[in-house]
Protein backbone atom coordinates (compact mmCIF):
# COMPACT_ATOMS: atom_id res chain seq x y z
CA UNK A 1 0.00 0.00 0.00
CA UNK A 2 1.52 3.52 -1.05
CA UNK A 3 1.63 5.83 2.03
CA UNK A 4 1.16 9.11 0.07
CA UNK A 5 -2.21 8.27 -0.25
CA UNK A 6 -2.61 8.16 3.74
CA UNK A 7 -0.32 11.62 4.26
CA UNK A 8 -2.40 14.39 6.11
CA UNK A 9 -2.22 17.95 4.81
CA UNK A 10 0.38 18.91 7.23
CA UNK A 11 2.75 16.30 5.88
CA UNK A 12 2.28 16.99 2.25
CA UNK A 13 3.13 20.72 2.87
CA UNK A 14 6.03 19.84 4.92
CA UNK A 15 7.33 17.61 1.82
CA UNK A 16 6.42 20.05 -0.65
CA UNK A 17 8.61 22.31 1.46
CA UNK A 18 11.52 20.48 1.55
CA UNK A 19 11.30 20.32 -2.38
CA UNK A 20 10.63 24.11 -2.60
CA UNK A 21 13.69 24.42 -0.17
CA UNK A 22 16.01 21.97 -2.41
CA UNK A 23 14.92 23.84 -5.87
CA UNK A 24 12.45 21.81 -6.90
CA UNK A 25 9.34 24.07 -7.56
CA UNK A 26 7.62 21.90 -9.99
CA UNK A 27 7.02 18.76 -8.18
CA UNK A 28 7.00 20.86 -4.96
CA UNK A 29 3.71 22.40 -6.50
CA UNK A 30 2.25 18.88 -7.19
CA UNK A 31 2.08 17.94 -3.43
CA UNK A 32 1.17 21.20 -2.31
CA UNK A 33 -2.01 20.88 -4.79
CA UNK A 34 -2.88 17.76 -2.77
CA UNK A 35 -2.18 19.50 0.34
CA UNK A 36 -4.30 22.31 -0.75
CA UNK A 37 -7.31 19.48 -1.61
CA UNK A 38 -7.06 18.50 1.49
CA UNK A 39 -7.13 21.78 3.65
CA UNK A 40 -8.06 24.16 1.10
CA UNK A 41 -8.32 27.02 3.86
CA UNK A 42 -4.62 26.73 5.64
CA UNK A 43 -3.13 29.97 4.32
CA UNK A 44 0.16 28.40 5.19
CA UNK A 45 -0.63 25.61 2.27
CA UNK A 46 -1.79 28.67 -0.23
CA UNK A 47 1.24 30.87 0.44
CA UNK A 48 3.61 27.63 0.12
CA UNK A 49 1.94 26.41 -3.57
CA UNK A 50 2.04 30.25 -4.13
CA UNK A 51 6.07 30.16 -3.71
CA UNK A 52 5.99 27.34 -5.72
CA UNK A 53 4.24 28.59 -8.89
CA UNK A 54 6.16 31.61 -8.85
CA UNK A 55 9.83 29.39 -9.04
CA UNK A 56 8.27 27.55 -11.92
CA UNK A 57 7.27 30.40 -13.40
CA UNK A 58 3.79 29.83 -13.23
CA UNK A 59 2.47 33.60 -12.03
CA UNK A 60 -0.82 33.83 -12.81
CA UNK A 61 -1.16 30.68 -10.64
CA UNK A 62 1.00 31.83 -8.19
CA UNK A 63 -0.56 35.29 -8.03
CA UNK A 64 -4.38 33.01 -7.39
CA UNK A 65 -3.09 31.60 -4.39
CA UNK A 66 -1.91 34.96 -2.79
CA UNK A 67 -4.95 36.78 -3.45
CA UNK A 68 -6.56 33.40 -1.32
CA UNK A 69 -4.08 34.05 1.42
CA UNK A 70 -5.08 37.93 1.57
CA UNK A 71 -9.44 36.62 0.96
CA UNK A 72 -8.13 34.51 4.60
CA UNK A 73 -5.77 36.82 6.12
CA UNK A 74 -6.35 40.45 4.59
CA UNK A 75 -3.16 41.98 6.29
CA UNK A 76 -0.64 39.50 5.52
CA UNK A 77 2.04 41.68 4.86
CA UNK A 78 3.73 39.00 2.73
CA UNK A 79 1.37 37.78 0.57
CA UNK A 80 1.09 41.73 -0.48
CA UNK A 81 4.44 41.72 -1.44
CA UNK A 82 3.91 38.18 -3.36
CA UNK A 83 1.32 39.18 -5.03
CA UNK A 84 2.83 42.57 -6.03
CA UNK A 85 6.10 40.38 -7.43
CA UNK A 86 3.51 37.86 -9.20
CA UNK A 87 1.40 41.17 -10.59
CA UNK A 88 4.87 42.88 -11.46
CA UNK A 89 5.82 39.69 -13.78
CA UNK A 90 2.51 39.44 -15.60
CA UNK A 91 3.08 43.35 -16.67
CA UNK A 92 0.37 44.68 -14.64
CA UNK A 93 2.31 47.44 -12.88
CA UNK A 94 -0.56 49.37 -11.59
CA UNK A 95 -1.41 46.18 -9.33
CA UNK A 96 2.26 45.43 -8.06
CA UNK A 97 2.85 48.93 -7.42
CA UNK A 98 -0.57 48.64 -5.18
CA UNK A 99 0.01 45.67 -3.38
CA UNK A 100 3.67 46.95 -2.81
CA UNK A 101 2.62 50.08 -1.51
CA UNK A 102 0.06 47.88 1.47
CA UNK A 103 3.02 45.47 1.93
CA UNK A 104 5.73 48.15 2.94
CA UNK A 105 2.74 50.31 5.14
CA UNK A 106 2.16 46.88 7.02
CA UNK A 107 5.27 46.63 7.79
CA UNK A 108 7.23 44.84 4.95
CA UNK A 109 10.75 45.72 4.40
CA UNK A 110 11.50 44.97 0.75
């Protein structure tokens, strides 16, 4: 019996962190898309398969996944600047200007 099948949301995002962390942003987002299935509210899940689109180069993905981390937490700081990054490499500089501007007044240091 395989025991990925059996792993709980927390250990699929710890996984697809350790493949994030050891440059792997491609398979890294197809556990954290399981992980998300699973627990499709943890922000910590969104922001991690966020990180992970944006290695792969994968934005527009990346940039859904922030804008659900800011629909859970509104003042996450970092998911402003994420998205802003995400917004700034799809050419829509009016958006990562925005989001830029909320990450650095909550705090952000870019």
């Amino acid at each position: 019996m395989d025991n990925s099948l059996n792993e709980s949301a927390y250990e699929l995002l710890r996984r697809g962190e350790d493949l994030l962390q050891t440059r792997n942003p491609a398979q890294a987002a197809v556990v954290l898309e399981r992980a998300r299935r699973a627990a499709p509210d943890r922000s910590s899940i969104r922001e991690t398969l966020g990180r992970a689109y944006f290695a792969s180069g994968r934005y527009d993905r990346a940039a859904a996944e922030f804008e659900a981390v800011l629909e859970l937490y509104p003042t996450s700081d970092y998911a402003h600047y994420c998205l802003s990054r995400c917004a700034e490499k799809l050419g829509d500089q009016r958006t990562a200007r925005r989001h830029l501007r909320l990450a650095e007044a909550m705090g952000y240091k870019v």
